[in-house]
C-alpha atoms as a PDB file:
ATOM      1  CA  UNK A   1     161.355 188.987  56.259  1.00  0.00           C
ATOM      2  CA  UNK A   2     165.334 188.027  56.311  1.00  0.00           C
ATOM      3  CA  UNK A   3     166.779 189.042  59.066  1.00  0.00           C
ATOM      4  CA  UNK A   4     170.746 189.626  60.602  1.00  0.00           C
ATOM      5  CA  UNK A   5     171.907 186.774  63.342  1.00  0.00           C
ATOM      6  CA  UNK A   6     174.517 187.663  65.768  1.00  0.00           C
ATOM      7  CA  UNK A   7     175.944 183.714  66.727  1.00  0.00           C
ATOM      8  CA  UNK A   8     177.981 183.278  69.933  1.00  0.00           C
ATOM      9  CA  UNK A   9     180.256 180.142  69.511  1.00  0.00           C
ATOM     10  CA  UNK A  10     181.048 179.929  72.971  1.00  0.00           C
ATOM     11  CA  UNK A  11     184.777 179.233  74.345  1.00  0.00           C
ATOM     12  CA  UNK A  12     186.338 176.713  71.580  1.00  0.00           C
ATOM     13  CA  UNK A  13     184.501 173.489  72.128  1.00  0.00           C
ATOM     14  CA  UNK A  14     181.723 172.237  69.263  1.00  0.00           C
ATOM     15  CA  UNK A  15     179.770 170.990  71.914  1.00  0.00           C
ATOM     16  CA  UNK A  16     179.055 174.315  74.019  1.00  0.00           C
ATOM     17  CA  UNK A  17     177.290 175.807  70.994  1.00  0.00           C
ATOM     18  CA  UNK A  18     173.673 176.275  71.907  1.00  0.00           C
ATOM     19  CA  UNK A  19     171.087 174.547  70.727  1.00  0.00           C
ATOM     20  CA  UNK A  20     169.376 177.705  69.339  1.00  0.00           C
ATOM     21  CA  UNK A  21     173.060 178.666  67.801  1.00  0.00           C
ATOM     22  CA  UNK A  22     172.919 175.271  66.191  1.00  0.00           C
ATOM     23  CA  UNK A  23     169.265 175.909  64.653  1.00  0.00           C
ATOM     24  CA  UNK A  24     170.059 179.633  63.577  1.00  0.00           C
ATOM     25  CA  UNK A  25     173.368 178.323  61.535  1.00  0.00           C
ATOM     26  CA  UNK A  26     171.338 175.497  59.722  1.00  0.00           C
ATOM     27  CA  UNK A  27     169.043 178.020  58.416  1.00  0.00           C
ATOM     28  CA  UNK A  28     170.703 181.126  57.112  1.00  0.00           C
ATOM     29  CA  UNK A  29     171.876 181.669  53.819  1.00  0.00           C
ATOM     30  CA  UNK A  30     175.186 183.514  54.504  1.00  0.00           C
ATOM     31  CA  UNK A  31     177.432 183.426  57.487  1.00  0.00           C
ATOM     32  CA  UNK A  32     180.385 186.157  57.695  1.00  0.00           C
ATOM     33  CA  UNK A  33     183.062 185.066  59.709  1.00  0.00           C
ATOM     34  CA  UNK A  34     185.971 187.239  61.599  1.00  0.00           C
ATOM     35  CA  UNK A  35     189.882 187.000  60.421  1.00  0.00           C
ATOM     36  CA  UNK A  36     192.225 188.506  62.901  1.00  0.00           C
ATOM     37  CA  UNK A  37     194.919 187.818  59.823  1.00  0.00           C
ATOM     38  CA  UNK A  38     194.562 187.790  56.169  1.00  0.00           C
ATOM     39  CA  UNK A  39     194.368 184.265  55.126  1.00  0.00           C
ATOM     40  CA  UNK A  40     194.273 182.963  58.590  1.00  0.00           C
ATOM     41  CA  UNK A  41     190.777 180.592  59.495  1.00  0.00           C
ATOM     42  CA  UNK A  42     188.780 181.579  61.925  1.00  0.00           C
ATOM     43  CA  UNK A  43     188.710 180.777  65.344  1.00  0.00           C
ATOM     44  CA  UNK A  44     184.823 181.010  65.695  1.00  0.00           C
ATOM     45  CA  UNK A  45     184.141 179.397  62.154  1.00  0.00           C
ATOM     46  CA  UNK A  46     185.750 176.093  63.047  1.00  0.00           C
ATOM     47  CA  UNK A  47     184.232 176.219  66.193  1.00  0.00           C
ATOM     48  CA  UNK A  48     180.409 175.995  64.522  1.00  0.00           C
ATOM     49  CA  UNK A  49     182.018 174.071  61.086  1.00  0.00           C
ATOM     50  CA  UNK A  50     180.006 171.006  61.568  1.00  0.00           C
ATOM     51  CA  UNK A  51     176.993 172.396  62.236  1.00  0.00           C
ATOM     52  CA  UNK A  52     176.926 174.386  59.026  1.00  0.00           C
ATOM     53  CA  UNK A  53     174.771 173.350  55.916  1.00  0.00           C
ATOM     54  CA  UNK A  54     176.879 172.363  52.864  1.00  0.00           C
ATOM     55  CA  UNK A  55     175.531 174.845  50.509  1.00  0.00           C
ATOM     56  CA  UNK A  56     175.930 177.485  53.222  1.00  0.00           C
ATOM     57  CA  UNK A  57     177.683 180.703  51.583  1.00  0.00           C
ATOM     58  CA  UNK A  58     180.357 181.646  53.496  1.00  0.00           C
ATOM     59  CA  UNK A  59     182.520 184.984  53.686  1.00  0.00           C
ATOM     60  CA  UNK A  60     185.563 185.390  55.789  1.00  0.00           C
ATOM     61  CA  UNK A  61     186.360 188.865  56.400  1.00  0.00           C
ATOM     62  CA  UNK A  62     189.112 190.453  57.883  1.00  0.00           C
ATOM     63  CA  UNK A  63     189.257 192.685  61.386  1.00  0.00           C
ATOM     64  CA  UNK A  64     191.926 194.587  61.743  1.00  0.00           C
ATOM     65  CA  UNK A  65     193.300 193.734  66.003  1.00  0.00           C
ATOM     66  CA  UNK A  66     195.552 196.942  66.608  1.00  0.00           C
ATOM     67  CA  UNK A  67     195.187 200.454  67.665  1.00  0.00           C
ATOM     68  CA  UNK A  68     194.870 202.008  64.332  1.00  0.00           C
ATOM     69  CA  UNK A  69     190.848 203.337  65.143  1.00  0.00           C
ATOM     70  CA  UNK A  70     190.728 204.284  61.274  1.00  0.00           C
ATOM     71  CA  UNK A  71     191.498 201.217  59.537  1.00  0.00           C
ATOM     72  CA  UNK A  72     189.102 199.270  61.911  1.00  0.00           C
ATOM     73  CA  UNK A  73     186.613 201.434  61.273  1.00  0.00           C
ATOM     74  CA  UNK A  74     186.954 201.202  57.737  1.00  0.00           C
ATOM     75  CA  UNK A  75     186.750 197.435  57.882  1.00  0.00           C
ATOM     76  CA  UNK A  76     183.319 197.637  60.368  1.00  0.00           C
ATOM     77  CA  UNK A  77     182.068 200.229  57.659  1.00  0.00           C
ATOM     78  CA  UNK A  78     182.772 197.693  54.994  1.00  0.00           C
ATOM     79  CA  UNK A  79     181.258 194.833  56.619  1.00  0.00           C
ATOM     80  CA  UNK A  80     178.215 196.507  57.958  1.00  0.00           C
ATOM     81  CA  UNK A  81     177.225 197.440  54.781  1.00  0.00           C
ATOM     82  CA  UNK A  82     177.768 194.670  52.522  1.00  0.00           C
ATOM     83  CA  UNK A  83     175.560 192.488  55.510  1.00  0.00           C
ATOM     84  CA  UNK A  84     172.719 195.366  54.599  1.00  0.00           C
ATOM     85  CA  UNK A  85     172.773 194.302  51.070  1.00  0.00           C
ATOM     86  CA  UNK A  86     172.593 190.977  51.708  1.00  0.00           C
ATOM     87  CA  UNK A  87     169.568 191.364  54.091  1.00  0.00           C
ATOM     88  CA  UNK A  88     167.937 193.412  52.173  1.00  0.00           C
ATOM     89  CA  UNK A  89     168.350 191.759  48.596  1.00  0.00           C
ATOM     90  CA  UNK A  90     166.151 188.928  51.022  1.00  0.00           C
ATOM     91  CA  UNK A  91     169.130 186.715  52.216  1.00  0.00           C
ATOM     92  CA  UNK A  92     169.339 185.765  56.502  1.00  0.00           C
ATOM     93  CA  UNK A  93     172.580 186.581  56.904  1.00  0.00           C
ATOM     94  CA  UNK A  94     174.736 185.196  60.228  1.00  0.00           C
ATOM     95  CA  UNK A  95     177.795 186.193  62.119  1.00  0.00           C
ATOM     96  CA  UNK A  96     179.976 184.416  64.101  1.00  0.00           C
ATOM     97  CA  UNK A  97     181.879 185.686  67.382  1.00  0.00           C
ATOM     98  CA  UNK A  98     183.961 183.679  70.078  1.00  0.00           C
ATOM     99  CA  UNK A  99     182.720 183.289  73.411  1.00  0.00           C
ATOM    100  CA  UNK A 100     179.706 185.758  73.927  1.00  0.00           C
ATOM    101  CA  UNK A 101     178.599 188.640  71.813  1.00  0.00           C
ATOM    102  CA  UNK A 102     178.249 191.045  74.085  1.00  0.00           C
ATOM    103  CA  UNK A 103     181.494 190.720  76.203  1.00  0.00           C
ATOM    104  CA  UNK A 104     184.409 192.345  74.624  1.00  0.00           C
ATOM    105  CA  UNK A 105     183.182 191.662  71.295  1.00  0.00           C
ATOM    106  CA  UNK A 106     183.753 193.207  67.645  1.00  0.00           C
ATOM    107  CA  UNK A 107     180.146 191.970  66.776  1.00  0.00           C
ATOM    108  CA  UNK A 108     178.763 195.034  68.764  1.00  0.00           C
ATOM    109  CA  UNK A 109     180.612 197.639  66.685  1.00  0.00           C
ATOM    110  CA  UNK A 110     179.164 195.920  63.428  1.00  0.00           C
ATOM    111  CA  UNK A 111     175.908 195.142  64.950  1.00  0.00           C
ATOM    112  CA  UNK A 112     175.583 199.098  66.329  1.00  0.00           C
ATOM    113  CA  UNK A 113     175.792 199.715  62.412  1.00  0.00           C
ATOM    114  CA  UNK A 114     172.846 197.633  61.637  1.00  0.00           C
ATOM    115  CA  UNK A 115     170.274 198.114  63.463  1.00  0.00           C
ATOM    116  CA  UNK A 116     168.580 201.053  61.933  1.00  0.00           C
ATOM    117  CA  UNK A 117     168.505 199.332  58.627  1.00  0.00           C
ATOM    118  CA  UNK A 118     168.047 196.165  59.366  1.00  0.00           C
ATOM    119  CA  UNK A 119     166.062 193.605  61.778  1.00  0.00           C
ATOM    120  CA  UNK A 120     169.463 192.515  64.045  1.00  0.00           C
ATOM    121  CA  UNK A 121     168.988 189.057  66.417  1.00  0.00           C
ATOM    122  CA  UNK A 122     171.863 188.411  68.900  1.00  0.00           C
ATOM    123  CA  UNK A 123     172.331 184.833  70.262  1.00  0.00           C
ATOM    124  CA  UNK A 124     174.241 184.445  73.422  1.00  0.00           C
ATOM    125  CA  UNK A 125     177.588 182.279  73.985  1.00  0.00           C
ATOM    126  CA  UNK A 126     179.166 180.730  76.705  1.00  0.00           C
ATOM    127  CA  UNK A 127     181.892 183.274  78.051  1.00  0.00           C
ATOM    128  CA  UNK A 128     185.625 181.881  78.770  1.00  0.00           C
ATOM    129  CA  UNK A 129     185.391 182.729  82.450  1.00  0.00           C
ATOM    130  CA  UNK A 130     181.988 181.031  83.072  1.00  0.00           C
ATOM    131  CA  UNK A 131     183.301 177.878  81.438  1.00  0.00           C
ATOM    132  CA  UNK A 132     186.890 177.988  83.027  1.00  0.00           C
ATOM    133  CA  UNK A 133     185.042 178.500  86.180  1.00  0.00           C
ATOM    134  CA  UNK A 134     182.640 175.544  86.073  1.00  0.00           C
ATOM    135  CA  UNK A 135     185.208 173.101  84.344  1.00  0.00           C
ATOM    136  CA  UNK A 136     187.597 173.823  87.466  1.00  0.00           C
ATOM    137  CA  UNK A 137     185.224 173.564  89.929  1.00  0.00           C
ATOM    138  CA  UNK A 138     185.847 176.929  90.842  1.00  0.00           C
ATOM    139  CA  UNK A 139     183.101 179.897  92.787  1.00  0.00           C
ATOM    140  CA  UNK A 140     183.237 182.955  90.935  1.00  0.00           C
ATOM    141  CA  UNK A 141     181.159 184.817  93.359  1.00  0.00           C
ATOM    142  CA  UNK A 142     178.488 183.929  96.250  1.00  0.00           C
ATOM    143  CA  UNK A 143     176.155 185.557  98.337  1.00  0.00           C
ATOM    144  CA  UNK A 144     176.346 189.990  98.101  1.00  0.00           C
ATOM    145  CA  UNK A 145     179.562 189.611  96.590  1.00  0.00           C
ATOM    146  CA  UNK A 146     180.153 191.841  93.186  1.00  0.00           C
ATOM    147  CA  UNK A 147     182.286 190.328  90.853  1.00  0.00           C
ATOM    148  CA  UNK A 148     184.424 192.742  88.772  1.00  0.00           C
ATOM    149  CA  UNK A 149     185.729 192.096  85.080  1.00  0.00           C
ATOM    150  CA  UNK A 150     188.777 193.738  83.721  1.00  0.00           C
ATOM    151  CA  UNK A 151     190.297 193.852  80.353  1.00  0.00           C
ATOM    152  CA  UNK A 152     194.064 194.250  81.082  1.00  0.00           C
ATOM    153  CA  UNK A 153     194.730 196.697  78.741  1.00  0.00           C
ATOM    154  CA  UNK A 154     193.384 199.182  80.723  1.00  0.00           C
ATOM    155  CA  UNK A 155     195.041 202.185  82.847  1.00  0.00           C
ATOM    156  CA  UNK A 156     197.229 200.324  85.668  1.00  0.00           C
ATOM    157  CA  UNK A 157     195.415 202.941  88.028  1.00  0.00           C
ATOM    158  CA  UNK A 158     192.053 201.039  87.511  1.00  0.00           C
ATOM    159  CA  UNK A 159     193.284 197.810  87.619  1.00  0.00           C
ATOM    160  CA  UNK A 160     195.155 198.529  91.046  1.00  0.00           C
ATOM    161  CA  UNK A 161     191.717 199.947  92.481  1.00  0.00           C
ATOM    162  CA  UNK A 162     190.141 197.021  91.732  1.00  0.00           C
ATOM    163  CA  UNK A 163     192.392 194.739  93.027  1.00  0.00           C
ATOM    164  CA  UNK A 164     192.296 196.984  96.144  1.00  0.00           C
ATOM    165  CA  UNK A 165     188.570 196.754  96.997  1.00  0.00           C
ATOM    166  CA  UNK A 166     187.449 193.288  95.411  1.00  0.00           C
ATOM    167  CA  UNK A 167     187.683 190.003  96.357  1.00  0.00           C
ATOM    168  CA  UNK A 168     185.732 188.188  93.110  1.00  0.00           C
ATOM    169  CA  UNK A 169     187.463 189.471  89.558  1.00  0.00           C
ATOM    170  CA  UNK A 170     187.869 187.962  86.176  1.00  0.00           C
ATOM    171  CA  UNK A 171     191.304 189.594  84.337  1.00  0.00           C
ATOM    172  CA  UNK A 172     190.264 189.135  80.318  1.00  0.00           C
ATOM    173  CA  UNK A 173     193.393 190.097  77.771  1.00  0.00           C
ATOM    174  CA  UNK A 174     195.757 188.904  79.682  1.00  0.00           C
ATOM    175  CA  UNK A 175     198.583 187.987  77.559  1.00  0.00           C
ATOM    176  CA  UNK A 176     200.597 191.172  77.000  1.00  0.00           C
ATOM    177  CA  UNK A 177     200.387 192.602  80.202  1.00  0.00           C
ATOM    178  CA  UNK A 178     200.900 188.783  82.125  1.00  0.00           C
ATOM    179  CA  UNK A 179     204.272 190.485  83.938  1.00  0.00           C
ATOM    180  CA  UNK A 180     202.469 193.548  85.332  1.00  0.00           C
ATOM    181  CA  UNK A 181     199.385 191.348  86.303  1.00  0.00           C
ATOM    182  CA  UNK A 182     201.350 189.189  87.898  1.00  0.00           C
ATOM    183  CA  UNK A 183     203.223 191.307  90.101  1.00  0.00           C
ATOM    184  CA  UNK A 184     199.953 193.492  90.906  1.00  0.00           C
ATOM    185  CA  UNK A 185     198.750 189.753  92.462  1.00  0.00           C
ATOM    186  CA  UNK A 186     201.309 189.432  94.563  1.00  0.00           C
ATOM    187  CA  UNK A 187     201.432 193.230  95.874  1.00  0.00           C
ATOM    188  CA  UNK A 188     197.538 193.053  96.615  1.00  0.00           C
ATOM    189  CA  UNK A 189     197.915 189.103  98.302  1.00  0.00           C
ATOM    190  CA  UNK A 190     195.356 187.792  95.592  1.00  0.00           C
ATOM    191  CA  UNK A 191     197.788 185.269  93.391  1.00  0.00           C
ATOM    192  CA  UNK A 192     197.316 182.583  96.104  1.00  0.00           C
ATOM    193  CA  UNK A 193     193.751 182.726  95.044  1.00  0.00           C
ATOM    194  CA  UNK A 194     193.585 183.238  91.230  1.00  0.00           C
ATOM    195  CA  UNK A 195     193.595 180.533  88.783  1.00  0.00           C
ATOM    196  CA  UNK A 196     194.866 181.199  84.858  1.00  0.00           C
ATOM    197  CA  UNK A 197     193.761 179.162  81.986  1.00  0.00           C
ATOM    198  CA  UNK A 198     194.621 179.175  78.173  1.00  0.00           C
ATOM    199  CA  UNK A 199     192.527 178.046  75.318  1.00  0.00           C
ATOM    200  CA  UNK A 200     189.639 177.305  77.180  1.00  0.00           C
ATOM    201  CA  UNK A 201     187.687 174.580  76.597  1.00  0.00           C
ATOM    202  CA  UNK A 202     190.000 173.547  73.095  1.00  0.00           C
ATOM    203  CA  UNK A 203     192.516 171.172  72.770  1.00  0.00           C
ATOM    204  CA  UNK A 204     195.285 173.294  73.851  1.00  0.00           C
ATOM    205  CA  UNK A 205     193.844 174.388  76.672  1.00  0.00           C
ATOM    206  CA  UNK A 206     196.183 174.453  79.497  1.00  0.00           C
ATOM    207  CA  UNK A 207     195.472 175.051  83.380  1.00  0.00           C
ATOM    208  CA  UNK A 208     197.727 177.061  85.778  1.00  0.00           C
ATOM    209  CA  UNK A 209     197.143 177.042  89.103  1.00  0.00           C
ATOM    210  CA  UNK A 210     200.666 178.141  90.633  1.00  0.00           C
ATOM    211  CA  UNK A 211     201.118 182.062  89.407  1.00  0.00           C
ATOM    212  CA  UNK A 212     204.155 182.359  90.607  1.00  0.00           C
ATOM    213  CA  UNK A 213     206.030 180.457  88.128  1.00  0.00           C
ATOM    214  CA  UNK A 214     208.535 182.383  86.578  1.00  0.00           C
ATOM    215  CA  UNK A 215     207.983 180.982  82.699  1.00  0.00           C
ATOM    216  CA  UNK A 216     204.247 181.308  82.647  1.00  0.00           C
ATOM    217  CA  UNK A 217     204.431 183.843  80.285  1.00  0.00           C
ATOM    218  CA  UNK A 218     206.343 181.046  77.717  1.00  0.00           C
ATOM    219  CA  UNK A 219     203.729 178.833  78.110  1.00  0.00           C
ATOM    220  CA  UNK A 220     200.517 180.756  77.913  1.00  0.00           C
ATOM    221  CA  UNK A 221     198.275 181.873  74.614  1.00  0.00           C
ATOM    222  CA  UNK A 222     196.713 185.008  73.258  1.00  0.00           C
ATOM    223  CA  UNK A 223     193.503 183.574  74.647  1.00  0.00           C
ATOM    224  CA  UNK A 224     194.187 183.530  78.155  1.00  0.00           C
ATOM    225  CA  UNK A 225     192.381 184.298  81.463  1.00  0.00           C
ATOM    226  CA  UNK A 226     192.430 184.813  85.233  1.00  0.00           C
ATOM    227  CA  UNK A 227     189.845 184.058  87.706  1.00  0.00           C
ATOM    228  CA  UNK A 228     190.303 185.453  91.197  1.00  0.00           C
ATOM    229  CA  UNK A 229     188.328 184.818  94.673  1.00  0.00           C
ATOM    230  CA  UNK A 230     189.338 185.326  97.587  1.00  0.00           C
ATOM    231  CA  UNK A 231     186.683 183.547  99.634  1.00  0.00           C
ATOM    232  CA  UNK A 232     187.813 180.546  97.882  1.00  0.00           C
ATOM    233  CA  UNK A 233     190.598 178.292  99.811  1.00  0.00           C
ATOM    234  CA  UNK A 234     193.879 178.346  98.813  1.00  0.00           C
ATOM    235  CA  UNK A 235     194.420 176.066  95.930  1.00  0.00           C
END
């Protein structure tokens, strides 16, 4: 029976792909792949592009990344059910998503729209934090610590609570809101202790360990993030 595949590419690198990721590419018959812009390749396709059969069918499709709820909808409407076709006219049909599937992820609204019609598999990535972490040597959390993960786009009234009662947080969309994150670090004594890094894991990726530089929003990407512990010595 075909079946729909759910691919985490992990952070950027070929190599992090999983073995089973690998396997799962080299024997589908379709792989859809995510377009923040019209025309624009995607980030996750070249990621897995050597890994992918030569006859492999594959259609980009574009995903709307504002705050227009309608037109995104439309396009995970769209999607959804063209992948339900395919399926069911007997095709295994992939789709690739950066990092991990299920962390922040606009595989889960299309795969939400499957899964009553179709038989839905979901392979898991490596996550930008947990590589940034273990490429710089760096704790994210030990012993009956929790570790908290914000996206910064939420209400500055959650993100100041958290910074108030945690010591082990990962900050994920970064990039827009890098002055206001900053400054929150250095009101709640945590920039000492936080690490930022851009591109993980690609060839652009770039490491910043001093936060208080006053052109780090210059030099950082769209794909950025901050890792904070305070149980950590100062770097």
């Amino acid at each position: 029976m075909a079946k729909f595949y759910g691919i985490g590419t992990g952070p950027g690198d070929s190599s992090l792909v999983t073995v089973k990721a690998v396997e799962t590419l080299q024997n589908i018959d379709i792989l859809y792949t995510p377009e923040s812009k019209k025309g624009r390749e995607s980030l996750a396709l070249s990621i897995v592009s050597k890994y992918l059969p030569a006859d492999l069918h594959i259609k980009s499709r574009h995903f709307p990344m504002n705050f227009n709820e309608f037109e995104k909808e439309q396009a995970w409407n769209m999607v959804s059910s063209e992948i339900v076709e395919d399926v069911k006219s007997g095709k295994n049909v992939g789709f690739v998503t950066l990092g991990d599937p299920m962390i922040y992820s606009t595989y889960v609204y299309i795969m939400e729209r499957l899964m009553e019609d179709i038989e839905v598999e979901t392979i898991p990535g490596i996550s930008s934090f947990s590589n940034i972490a273990s490429n710089q040597n760096f704790p994210l959390v030990m012993d009956t610590d929790p570790l908290i993960i914000i996206p910064c786009t939420m209400e500055e009234e959650k993100i100041d609570e958290a910074f108030e009662k945690y010591d082990c947080i990962v900050l994920m969309k970064v990039y827009k809101r890098i002055h206001m994150i900053i400054d929150k670090l250095k009101k709640y004594d945590l920039i000492d202790y936080a690490i930022l890094v851009s591109n993980s894991s690609q060839e652009k990726e770039e490491v910043f360990t001093n936060l208080r530089d006053e052109h780090i929003d210059e030099k950082i990407s769209y794909f950025s993030t901050i890792l904070i512990n305070k149980n950590n010595k100062k770097r």
